[in-house]
C-alpha atoms as a PDB file:
ATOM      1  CA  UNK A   1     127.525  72.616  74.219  1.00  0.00           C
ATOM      2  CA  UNK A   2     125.458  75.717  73.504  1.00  0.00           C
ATOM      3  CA  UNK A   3     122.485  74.622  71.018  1.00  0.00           C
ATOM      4  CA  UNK A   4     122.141  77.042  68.138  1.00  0.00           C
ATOM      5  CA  UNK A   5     118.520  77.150  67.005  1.00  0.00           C
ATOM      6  CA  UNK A   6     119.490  76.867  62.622  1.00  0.00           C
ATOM      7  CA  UNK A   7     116.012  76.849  61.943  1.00  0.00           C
ATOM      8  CA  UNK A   8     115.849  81.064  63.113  1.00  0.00           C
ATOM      9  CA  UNK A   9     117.965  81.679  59.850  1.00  0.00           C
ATOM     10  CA  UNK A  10     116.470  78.390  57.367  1.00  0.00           C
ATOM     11  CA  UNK A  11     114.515  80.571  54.460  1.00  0.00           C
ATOM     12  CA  UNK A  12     111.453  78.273  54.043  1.00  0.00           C
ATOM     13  CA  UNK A  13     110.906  77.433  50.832  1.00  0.00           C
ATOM     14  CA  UNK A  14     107.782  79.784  49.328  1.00  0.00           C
ATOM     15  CA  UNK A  15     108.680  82.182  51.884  1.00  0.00           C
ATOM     16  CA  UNK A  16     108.447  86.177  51.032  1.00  0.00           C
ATOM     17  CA  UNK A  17     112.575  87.399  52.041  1.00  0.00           C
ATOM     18  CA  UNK A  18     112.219  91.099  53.099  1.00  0.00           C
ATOM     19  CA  UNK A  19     116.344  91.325  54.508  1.00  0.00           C
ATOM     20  CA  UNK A  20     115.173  93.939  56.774  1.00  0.00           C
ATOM     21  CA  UNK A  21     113.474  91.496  58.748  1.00  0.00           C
ATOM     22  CA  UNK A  22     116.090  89.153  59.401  1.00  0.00           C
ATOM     23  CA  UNK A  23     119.183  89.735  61.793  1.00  0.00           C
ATOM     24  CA  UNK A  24     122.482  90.996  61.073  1.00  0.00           C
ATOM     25  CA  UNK A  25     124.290  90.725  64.745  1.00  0.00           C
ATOM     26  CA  UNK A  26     122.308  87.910  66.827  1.00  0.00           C
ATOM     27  CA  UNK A  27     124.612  86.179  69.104  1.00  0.00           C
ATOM     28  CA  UNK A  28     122.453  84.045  70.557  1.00  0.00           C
ATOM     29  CA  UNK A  29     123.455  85.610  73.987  1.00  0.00           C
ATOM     30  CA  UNK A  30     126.969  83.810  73.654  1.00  0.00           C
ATOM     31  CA  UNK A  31     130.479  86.067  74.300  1.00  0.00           C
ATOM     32  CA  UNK A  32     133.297  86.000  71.837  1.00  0.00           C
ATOM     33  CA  UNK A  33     135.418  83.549  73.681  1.00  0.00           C
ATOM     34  CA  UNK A  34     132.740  80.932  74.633  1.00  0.00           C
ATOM     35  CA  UNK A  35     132.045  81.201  70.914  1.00  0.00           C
ATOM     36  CA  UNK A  36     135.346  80.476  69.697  1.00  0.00           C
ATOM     37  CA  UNK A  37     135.827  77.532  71.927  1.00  0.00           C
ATOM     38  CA  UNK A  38     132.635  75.900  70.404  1.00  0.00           C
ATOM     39  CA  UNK A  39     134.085  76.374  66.946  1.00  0.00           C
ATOM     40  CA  UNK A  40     137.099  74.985  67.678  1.00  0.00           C
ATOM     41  CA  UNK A  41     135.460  72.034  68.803  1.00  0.00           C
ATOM     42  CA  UNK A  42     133.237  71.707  66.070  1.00  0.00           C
ATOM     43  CA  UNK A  43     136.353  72.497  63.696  1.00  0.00           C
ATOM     44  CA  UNK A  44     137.548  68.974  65.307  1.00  0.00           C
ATOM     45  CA  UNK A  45     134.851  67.427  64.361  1.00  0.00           C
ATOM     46  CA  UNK A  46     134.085  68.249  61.125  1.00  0.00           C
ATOM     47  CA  UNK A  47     138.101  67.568  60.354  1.00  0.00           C
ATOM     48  CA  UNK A  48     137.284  63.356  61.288  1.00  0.00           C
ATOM     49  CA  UNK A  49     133.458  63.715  59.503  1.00  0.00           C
ATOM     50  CA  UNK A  50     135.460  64.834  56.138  1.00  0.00           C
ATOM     51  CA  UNK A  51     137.981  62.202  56.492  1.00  0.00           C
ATOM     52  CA  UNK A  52     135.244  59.965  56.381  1.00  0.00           C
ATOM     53  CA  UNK A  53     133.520  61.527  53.728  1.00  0.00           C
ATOM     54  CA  UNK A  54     136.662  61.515  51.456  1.00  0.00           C
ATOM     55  CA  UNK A  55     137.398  57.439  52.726  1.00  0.00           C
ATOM     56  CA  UNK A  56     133.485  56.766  52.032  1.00  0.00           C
ATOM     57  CA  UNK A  57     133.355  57.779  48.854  1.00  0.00           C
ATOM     58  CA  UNK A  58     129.537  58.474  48.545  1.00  0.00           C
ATOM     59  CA  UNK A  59     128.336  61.461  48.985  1.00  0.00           C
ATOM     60  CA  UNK A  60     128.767  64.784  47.747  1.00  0.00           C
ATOM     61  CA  UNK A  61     128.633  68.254  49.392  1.00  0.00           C
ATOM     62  CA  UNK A  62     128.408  71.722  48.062  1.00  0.00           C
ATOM     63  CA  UNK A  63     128.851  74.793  49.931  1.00  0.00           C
ATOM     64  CA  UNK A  64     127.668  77.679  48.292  1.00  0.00           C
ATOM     65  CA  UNK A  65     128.312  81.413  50.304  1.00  0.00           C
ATOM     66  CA  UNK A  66     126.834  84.754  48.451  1.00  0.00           C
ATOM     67  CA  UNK A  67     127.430  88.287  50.351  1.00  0.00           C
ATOM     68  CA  UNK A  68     127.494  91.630  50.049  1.00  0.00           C
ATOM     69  CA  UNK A  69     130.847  92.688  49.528  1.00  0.00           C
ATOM     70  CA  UNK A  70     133.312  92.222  53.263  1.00  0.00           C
ATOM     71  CA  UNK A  71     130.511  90.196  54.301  1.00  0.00           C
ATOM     72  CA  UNK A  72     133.451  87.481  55.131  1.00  0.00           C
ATOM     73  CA  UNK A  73     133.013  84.865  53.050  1.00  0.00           C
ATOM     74  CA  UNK A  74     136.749  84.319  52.771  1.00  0.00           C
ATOM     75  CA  UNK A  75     137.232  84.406  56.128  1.00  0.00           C
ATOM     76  CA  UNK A  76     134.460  81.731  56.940  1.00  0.00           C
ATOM     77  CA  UNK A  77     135.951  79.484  54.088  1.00  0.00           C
ATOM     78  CA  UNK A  78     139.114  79.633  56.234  1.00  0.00           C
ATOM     79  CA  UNK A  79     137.868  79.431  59.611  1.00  0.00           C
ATOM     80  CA  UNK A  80     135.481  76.282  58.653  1.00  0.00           C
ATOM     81  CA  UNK A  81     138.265  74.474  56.327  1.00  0.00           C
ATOM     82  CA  UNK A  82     141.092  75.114  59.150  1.00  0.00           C
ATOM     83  CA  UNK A  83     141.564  71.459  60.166  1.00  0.00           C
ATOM     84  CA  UNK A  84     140.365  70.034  57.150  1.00  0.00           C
ATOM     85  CA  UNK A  85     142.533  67.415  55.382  1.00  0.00           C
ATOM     86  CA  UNK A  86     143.514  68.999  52.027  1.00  0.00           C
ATOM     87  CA  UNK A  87     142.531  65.863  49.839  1.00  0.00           C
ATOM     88  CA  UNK A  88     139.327  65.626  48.607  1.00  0.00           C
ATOM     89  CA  UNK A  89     138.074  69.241  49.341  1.00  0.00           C
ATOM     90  CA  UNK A  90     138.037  72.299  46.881  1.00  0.00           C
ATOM     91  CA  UNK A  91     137.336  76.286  47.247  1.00  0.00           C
ATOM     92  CA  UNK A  92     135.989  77.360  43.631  1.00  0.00           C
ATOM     93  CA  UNK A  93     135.534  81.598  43.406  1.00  0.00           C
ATOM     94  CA  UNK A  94     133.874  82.747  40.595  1.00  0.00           C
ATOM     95  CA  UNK A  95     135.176  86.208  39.353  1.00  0.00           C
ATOM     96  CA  UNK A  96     133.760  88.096  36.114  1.00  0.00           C
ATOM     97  CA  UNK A  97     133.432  85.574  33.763  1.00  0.00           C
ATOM     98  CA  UNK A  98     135.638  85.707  30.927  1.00  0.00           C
ATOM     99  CA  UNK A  99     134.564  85.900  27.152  1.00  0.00           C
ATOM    100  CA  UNK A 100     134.581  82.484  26.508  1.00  0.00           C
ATOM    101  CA  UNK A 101     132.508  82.094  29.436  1.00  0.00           C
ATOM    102  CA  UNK A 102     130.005  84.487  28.137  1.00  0.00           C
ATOM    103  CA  UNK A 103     130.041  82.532  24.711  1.00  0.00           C
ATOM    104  CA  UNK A 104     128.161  79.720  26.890  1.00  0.00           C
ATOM    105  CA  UNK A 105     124.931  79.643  28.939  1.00  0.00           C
ATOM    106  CA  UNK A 106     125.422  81.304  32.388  1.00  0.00           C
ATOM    107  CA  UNK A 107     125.558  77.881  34.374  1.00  0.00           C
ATOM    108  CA  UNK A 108     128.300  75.995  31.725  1.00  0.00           C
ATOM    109  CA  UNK A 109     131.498  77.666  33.968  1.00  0.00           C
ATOM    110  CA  UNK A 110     129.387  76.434  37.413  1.00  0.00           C
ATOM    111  CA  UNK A 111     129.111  72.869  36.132  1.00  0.00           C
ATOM    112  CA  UNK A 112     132.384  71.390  36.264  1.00  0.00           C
ATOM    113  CA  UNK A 113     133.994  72.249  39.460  1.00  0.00           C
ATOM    114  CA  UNK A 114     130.416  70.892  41.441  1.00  0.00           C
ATOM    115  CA  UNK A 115     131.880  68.315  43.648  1.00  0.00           C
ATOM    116  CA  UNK A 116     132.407  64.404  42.836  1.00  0.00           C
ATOM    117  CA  UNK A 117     132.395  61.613  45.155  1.00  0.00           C
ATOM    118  CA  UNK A 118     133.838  61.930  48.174  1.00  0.00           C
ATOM    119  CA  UNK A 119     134.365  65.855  47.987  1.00  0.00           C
ATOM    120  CA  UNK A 120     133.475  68.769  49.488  1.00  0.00           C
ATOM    121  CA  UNK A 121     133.204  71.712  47.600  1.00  0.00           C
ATOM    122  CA  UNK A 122     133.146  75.577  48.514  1.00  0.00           C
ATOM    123  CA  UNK A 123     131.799  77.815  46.324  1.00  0.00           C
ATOM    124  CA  UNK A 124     133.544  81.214  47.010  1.00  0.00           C
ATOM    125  CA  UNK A 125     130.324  83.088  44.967  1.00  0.00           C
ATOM    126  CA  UNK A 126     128.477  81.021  42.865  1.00  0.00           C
ATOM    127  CA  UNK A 127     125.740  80.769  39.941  1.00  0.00           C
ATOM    128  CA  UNK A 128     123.926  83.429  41.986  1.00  0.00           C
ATOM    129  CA  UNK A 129     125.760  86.184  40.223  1.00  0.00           C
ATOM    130  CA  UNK A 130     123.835  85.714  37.638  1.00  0.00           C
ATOM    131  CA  UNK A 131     120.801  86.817  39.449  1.00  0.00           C
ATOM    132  CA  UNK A 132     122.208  89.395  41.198  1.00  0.00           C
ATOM    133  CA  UNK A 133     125.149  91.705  39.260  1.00  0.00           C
ATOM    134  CA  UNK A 134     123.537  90.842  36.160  1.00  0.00           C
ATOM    135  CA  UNK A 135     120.620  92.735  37.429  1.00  0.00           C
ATOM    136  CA  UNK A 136     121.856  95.237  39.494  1.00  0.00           C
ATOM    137  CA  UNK A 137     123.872  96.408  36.680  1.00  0.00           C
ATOM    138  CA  UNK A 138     121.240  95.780  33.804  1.00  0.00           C
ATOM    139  CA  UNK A 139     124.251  93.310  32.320  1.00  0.00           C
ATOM    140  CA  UNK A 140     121.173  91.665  30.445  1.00  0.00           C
ATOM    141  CA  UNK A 141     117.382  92.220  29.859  1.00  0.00           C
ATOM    142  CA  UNK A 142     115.218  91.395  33.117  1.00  0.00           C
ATOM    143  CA  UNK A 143     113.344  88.877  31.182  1.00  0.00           C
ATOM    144  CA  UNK A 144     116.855  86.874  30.726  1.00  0.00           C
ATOM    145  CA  UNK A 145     118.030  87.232  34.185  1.00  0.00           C
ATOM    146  CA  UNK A 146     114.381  86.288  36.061  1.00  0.00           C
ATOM    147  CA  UNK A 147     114.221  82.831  34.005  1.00  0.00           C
ATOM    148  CA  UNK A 148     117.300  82.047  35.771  1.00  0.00           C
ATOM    149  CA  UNK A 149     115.391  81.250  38.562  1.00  0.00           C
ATOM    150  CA  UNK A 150     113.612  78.481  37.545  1.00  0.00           C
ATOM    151  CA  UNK A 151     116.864  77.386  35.336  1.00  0.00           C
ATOM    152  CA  UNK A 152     119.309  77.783  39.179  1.00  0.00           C
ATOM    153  CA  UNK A 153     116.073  75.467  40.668  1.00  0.00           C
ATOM    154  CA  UNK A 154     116.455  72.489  38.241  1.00  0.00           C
ATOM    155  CA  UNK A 155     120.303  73.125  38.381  1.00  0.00           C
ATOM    156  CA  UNK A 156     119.947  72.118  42.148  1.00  0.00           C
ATOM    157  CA  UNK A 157     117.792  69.443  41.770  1.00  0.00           C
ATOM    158  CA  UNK A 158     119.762  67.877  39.168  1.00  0.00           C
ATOM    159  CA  UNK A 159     122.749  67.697  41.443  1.00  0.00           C
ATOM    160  CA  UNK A 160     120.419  66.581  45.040  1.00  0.00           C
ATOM    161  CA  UNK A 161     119.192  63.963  42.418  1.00  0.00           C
ATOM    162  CA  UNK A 162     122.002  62.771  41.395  1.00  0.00           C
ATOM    163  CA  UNK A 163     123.505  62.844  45.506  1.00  0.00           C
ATOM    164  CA  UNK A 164     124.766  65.881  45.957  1.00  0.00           C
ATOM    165  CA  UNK A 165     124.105  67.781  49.334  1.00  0.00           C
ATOM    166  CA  UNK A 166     123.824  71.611  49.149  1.00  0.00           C
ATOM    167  CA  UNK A 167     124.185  74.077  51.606  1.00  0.00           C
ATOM    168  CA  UNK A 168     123.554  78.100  50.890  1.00  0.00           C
ATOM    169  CA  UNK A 169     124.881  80.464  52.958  1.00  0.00           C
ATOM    170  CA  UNK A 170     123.891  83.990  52.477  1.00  0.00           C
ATOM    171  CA  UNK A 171     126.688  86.075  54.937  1.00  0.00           C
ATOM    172  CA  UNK A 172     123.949  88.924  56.458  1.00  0.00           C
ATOM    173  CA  UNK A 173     125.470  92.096  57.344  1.00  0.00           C
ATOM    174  CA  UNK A 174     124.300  95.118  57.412  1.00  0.00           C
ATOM    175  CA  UNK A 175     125.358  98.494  55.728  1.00  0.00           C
ATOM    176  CA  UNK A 176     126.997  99.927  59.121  1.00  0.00           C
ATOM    177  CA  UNK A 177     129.223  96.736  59.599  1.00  0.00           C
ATOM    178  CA  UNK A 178     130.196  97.007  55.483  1.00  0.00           C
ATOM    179  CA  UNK A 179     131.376 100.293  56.830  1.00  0.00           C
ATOM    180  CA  UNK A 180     133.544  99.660  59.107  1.00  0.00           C
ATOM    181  CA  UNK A 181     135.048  96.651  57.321  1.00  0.00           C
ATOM    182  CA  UNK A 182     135.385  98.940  54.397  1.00  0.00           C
ATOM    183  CA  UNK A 183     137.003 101.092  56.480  1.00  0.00           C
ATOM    184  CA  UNK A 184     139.796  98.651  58.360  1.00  0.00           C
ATOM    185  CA  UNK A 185     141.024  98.066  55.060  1.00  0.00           C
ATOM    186  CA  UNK A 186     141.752 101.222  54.348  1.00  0.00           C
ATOM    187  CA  UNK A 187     143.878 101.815  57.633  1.00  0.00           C
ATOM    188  CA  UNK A 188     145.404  98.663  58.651  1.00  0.00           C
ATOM    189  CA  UNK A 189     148.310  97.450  56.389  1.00  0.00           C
ATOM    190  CA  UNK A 190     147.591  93.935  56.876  1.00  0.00           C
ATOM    191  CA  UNK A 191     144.525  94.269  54.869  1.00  0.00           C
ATOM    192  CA  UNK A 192     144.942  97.698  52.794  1.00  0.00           C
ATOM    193  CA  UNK A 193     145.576  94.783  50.280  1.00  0.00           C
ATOM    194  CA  UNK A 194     142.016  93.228  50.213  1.00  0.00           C
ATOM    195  CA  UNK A 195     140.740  97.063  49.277  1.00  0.00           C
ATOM    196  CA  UNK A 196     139.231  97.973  45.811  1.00  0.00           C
ATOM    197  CA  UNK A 197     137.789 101.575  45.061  1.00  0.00           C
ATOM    198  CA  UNK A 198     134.880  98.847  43.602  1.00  0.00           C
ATOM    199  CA  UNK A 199     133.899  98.498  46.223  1.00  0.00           C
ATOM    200  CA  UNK A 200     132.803 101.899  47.336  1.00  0.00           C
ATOM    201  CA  UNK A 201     130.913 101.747  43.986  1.00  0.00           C
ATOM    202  CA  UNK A 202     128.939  99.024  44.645  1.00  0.00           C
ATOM    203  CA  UNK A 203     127.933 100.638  47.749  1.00  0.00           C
ATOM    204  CA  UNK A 204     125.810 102.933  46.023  1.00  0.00           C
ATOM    205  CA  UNK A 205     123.894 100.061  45.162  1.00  0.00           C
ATOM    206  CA  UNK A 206     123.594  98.809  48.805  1.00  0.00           C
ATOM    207  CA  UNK A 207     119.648  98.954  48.356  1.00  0.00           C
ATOM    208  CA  UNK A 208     119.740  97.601  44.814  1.00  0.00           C
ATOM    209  CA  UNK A 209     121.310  94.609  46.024  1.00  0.00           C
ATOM    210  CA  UNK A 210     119.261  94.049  49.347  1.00  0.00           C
ATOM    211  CA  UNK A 211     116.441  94.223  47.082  1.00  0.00           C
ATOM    212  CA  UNK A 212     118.248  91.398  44.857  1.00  0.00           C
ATOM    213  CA  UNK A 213     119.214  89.063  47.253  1.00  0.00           C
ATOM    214  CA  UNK A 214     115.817  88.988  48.899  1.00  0.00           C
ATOM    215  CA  UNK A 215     114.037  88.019  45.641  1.00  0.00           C
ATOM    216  CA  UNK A 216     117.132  85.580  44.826  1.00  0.00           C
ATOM    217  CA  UNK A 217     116.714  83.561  48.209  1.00  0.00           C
ATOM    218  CA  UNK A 218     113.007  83.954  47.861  1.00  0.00           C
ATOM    219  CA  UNK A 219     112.406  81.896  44.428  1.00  0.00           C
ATOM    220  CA  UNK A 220     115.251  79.621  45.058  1.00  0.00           C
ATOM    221  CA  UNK A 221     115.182  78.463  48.833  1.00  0.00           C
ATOM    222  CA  UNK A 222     114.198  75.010  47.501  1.00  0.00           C
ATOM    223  CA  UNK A 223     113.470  71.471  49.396  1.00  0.00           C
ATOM    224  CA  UNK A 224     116.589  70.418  48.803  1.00  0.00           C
ATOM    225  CA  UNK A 225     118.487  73.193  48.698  1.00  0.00           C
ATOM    226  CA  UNK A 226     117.267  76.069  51.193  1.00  0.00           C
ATOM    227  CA  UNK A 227     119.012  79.268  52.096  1.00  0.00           C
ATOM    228  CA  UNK A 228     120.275  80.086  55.580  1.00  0.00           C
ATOM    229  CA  UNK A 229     120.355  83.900  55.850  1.00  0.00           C
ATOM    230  CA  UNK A 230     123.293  83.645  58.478  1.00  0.00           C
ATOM    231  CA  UNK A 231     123.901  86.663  60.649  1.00  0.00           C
ATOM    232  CA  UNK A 232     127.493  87.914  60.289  1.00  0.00           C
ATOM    233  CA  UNK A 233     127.958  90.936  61.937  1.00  0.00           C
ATOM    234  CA  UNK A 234     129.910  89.030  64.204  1.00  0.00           C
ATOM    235  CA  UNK A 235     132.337  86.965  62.682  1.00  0.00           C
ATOM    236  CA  UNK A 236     132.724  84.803  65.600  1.00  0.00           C
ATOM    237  CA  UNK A 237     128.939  84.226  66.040  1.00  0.00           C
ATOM    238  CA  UNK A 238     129.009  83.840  62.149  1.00  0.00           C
ATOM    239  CA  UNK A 239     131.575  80.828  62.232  1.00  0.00           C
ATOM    240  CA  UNK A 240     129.624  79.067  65.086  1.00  0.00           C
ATOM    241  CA  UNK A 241     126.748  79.078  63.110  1.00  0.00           C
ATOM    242  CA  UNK A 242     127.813  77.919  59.707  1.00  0.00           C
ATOM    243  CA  UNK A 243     130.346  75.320  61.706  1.00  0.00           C
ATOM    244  CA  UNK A 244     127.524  73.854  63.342  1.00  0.00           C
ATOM    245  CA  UNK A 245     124.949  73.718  60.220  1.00  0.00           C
ATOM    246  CA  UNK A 246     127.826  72.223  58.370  1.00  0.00           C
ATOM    247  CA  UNK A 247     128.605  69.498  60.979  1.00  0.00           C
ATOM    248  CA  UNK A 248     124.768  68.812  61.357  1.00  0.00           C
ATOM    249  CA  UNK A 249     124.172  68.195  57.958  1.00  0.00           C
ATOM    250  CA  UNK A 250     127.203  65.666  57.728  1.00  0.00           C
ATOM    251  CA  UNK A 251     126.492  63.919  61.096  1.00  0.00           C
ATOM    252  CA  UNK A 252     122.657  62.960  58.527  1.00  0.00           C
ATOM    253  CA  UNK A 253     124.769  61.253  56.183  1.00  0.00           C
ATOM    254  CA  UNK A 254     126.055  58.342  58.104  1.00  0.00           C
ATOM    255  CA  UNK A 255     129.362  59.037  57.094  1.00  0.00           C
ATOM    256  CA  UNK A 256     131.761  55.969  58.123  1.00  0.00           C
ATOM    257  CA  UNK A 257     134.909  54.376  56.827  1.00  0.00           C
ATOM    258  CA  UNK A 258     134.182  51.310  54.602  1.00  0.00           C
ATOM    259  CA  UNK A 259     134.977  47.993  55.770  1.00  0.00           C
ATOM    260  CA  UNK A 260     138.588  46.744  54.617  1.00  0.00           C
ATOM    261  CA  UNK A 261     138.428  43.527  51.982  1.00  0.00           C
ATOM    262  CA  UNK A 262     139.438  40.285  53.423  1.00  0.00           C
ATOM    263  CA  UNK A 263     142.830  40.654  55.016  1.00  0.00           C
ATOM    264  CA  UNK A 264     143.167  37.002  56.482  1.00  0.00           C
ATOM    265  CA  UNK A 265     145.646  36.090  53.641  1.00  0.00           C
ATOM    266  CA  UNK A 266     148.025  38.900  53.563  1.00  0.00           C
ATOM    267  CA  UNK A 267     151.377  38.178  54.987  1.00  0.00           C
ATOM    268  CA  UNK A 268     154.366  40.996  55.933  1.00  0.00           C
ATOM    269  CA  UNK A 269     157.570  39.823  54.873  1.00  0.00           C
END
């Protein structure tokens, strides 16, 4: 199997994130189709590490993916869930929160559906909204929204403390690709559905947001809970990548089904 080299897109905690420095299309030199048949294969495998995970009963994983907008984070959830047993994993997406929401603190709505035993968790956008619309928008003072930081850091440690794994994925395109994803919705029926005149708005805050995210994955790529700034120009090269992280970080768990109790008694009738 082709070895992907994770630590090219692993944001190093105290590391400066300028986004123009990181890629948007690598593909590791690997074609479309020699992709896809590694992520199928890794697909298999992850399918028998989460029934373990969900038998074992143990450990805890969150998934958290942050984008620009088409920056596929629905389609990865799909593509890295596809063989997935149902039972014991979740997909949470956070829209705009709702006024009882906003009667709370920002992270009271993220709390409850962080994964329990046994679970894996996607977060379909996160608590990073709060760090990044909130300020793009001036949705509350910058004094408010910059504490956050330090409040999403002991957020994350909290859960890694109390065994939860975390993985952030931050989906890397670049303006040209948001283009002509932008752009396919508009003109092919199967997806003229997933199109919002919103997003053409946002886009005129394309530099706004780059500026955002950078800061975001700078104070909060922690020790236990780093960014991966994951190239996704290509979807296919974005899968193998996130598919192979994922399966990497399970196959450090020791993940195995516990032993049965004492079956010597039990009769069939």
């Amino acid at each position: 199997m082709a070895e992907i080299d994770l630590d090219k897109y692993l944001i190093q905690p105290g590391t400066h994130v300028d986004l123009s420095d990181l890629p948007t299309d690598d593909d590791a030199g690997l074609t479309k189709t020699d992709s896809l048949a590694l992520v199928a294969g890794l697909q298999a495998k992850l399918a028998d590490q989460q029934r373990r995970l969900y038998a074992q009963h143990t450990h805890r994983i969150l998934i958290v993916m942050q984008a620009m907008d088409t920056g596929g984070k629905d389609g990865l959830a799909k593509s890295l869930l596809r063989d997935v047993n149902p039972q014991g994993v979740r997909v949470a997406s956070f829209k705009a929160p709702t006024p009882e929401e906003l009667s709370h603190d920002f992270l009271w709505r993220i709390h409850e559906p962080v994964p329990s035993d046994g679970e894996l968790v996607v977060f379909n956008r996160s608590h990073y909204e709060d760090v990044l619309v909130v300020r793009v928008h001036d949705l509350v003072p910058e004094k408010v929204w910059r504490r956050r930081y330090h409040h999403i850091r002991q957020f994350e440690r909290l859960l890694a403390d109390e065994g939860t794994t975390i993985i952030k994925l931050f989906l890397h395109i670049s303006k040209a690709e948001q283009k002509r994803r932008l752009e396919s919705r508009l003109t092919d029926p199967t997806k003229r559905w997933k199109f919002a005149p919103d997003d053409v708005a946002e886009r005129k805050y394309w530099d706004d947001y780059q500026d955002a995210y950078a800061e975001a994955l700078s104070e909060t790529s922690i020790d236990v809970a780093p960014w991966y700034a994951v190239p996704a120009d290509h979807k296919w090269y974005r899968d193998l990548v996130v598919t192979t992280l994922v399966t990497d970080v399970l196959d450090g768990l020791d993940l195995a089904f516990p032993d049965p109790p004492d079956l010597s008694n039990i009769t069939i009738d």
